[in-house]
N, C-alpha and C. Protein backbone atom coordinates (compact mmCIF):
# COMPACT_ATOMS: atom_id res chain seq x y z
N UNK A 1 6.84 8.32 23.04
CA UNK A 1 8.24 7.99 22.92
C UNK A 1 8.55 7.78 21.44
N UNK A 2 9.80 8.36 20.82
CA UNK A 2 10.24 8.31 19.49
C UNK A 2 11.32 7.53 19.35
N UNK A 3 11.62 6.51 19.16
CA UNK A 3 12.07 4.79 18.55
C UNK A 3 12.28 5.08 17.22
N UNK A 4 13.84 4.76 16.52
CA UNK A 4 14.06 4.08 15.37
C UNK A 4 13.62 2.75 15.42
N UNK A 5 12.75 2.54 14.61
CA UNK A 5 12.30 1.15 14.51
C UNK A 5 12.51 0.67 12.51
N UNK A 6 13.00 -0.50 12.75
CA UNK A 6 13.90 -0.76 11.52
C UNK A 6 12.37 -1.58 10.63
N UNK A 7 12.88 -1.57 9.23
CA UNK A 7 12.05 -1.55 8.61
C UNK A 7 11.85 -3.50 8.22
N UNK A 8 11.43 -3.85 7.68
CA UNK A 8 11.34 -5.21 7.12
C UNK A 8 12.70 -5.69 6.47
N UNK A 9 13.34 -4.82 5.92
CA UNK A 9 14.49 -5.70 4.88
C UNK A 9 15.57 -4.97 6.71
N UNK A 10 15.44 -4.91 7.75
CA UNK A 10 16.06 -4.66 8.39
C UNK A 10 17.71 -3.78 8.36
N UNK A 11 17.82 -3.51 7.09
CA UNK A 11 19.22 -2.06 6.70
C UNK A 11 18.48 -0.66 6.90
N UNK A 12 17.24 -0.67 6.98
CA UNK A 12 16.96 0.91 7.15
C UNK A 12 15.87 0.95 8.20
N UNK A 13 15.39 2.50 8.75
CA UNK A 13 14.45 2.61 9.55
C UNK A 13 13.91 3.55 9.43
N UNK A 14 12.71 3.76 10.35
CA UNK A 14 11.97 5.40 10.02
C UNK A 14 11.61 5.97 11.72
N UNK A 15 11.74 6.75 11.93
CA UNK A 15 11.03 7.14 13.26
C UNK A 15 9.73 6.95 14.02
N UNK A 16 9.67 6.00 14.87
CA UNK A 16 8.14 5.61 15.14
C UNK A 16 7.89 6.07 16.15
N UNK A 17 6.02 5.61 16.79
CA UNK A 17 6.05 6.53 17.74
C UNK A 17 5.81 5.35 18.50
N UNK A 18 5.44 4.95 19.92
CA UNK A 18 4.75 3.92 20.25
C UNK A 18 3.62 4.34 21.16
N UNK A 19 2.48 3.72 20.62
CA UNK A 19 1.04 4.57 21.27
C UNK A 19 0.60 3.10 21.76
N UNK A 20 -0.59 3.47 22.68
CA UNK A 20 -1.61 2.65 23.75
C UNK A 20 -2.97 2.66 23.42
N UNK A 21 -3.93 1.35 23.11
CA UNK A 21 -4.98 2.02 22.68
C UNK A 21 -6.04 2.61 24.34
N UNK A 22 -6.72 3.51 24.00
CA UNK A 22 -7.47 4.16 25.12
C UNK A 22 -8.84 4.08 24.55
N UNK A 23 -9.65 3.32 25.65
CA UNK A 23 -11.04 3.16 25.43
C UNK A 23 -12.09 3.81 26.11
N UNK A 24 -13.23 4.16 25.45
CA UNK A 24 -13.67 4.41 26.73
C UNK A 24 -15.11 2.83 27.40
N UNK A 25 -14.72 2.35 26.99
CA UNK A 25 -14.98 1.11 27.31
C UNK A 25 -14.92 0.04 28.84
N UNK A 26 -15.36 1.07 29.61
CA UNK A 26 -14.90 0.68 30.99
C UNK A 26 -15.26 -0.43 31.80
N UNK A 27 -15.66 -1.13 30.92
CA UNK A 27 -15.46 -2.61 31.45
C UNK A 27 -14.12 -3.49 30.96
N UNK A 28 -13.77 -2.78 30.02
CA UNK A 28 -11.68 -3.04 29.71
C UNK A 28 -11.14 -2.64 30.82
N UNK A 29 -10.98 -2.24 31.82
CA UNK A 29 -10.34 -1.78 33.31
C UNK A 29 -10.24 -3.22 34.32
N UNK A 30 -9.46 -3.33 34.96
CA UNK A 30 -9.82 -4.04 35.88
C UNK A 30 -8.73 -4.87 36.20
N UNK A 31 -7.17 -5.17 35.26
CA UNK A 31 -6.48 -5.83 35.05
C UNK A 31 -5.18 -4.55 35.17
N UNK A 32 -4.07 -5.68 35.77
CA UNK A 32 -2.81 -4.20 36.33
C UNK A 32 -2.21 -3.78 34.69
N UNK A 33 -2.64 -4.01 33.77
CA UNK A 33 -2.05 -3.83 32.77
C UNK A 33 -2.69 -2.27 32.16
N UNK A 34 -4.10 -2.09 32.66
CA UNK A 34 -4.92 -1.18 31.96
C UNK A 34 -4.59 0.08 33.41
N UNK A 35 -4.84 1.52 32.82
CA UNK A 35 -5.30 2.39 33.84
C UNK A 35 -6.42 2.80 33.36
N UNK A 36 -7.16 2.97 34.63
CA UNK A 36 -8.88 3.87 34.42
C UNK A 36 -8.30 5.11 34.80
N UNK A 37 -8.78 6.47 33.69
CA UNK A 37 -8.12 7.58 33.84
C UNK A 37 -9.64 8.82 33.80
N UNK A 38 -9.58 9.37 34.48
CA UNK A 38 -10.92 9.82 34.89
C UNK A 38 -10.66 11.20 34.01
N UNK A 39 -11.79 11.63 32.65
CA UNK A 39 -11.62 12.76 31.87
C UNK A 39 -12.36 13.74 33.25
N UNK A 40 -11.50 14.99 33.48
CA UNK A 40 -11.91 16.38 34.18
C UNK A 40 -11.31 17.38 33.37
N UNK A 41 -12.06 18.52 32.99
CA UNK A 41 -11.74 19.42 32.53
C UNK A 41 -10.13 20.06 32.70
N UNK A 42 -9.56 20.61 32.53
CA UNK A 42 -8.09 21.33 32.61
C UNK A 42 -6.99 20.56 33.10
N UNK A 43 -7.18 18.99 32.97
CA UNK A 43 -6.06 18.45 33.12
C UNK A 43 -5.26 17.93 32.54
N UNK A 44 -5.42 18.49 31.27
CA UNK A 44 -4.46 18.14 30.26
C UNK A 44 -4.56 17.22 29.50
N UNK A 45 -5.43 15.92 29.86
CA UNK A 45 -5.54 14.83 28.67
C UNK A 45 -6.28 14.26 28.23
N UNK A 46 -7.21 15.90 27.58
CA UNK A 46 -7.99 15.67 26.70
C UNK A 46 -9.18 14.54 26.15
N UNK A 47 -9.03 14.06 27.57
CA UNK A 47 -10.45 12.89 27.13
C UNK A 47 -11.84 13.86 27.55
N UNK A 48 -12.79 13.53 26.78
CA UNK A 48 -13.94 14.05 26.94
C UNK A 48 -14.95 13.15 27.79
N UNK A 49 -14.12 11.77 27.85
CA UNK A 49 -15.11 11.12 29.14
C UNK A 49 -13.93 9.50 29.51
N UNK A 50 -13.99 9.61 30.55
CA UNK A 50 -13.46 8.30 31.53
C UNK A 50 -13.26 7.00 30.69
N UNK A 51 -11.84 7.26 30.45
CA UNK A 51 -11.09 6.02 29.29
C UNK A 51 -10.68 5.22 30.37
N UNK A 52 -9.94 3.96 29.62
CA UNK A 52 -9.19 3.01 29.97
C UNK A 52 -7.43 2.63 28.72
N UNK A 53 -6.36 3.01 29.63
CA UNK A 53 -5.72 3.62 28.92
C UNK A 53 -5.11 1.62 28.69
N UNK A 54 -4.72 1.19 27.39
CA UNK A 54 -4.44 -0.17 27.92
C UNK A 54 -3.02 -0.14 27.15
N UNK A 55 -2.26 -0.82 28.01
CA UNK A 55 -0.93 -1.02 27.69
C UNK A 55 -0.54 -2.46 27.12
N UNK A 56 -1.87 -3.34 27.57
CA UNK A 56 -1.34 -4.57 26.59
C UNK A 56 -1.97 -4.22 25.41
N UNK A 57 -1.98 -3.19 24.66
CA UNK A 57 -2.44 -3.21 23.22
C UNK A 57 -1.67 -2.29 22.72
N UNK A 58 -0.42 -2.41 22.48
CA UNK A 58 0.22 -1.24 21.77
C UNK A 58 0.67 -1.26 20.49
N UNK A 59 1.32 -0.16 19.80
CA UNK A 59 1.30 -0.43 18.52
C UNK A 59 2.75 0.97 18.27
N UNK A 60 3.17 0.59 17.29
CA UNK A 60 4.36 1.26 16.36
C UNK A 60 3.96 2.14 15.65
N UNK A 61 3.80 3.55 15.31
CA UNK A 61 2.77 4.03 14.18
C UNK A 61 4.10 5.02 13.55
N UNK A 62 3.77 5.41 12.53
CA UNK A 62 5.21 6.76 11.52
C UNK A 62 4.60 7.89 12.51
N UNK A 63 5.67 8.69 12.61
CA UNK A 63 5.46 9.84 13.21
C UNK A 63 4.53 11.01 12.14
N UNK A 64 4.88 10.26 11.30
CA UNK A 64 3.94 11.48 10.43
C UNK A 64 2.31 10.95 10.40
N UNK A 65 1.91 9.96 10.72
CA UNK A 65 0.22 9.52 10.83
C UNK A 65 0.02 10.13 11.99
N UNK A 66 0.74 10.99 12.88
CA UNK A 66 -0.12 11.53 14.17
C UNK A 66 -0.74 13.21 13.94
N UNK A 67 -1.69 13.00 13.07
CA UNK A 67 -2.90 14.20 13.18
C UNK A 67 -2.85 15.14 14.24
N UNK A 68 -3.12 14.91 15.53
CA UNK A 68 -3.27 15.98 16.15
C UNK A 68 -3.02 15.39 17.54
N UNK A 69 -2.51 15.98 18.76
CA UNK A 69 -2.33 15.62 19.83
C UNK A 69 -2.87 16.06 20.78
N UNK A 70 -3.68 15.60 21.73
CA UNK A 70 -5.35 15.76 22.42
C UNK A 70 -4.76 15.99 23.75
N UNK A 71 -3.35 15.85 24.19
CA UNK A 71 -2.95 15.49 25.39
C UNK A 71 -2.17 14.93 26.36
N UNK A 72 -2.01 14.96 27.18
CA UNK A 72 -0.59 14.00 27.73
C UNK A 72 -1.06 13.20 29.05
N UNK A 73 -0.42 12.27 29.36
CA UNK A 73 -0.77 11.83 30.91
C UNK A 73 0.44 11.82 31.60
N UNK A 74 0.05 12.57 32.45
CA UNK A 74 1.44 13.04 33.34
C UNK A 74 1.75 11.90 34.55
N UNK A 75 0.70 11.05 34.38
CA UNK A 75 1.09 10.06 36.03
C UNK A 75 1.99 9.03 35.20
N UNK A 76 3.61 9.65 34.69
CA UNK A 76 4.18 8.29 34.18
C UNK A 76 4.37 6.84 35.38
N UNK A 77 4.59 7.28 36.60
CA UNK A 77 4.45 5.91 37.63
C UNK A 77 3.60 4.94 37.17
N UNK A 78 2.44 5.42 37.42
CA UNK A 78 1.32 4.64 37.24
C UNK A 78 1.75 3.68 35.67
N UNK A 79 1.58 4.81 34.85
CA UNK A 79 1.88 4.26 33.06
C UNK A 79 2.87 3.18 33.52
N UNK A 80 4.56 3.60 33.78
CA UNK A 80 5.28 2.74 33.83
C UNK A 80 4.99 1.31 34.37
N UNK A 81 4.06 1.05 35.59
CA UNK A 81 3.93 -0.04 36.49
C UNK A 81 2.79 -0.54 35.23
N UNK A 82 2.28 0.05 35.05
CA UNK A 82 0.82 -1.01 33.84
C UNK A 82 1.89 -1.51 32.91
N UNK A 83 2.99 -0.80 32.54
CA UNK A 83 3.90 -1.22 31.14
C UNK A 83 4.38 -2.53 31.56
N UNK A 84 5.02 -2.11 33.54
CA UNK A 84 5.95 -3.63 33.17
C UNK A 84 5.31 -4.42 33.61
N UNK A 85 4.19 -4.48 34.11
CA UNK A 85 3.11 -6.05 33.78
C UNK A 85 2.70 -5.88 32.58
N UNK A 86 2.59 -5.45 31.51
CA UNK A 86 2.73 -5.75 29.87
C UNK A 86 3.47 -6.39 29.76
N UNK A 87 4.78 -6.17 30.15
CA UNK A 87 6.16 -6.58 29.28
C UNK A 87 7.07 -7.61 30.22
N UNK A 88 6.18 -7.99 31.46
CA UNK A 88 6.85 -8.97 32.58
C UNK A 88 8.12 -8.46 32.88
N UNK A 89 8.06 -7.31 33.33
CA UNK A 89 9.66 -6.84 33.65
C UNK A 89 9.50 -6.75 34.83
């Protein structure tokens, strides 16, 4: 998702992105906040082995620090329901 997010002196902004960190650390799983996302070949998101995608760890980054893009996760349901136990909505 691409967010104007305003800068420190709050009169200007730059385009951010907002990313999730993904581990493959699978004992981070286990809590409705995280999804365990199982890497299989041709499905598009590019993990090379069984992450944990976590939504209570997110972060703001410039659109221009994103190098290269590995992938997408298409189950937004799922994403969305981990978000709003992040965000108590």
């Amino acid at each position: 998702m691409l967010v104007l997010f305003p800068d420190s002196n709050l009169r200007t902004s730059k385009r951010r992105v907002i990313v999730a960190m993904i581990s493959s650390n699978l004992a981070r799983a286990g809590h409705p906040s995280r999804l365990l996302v199982q890497a299989s070949p041709g499905s598009g998101l590019g993990l090379l082995t069984d992450s944990v995608i976590m939504t209570d760890n997110l972060a703001t980054i410039h659109e221009s620090e994103i190098d290269q893009v590995i992938g997408h996760f298409p189950h937004i349901a799922q994403l969305d329901l981990a978000l709003r136990t992040t965000l108590a909505l």
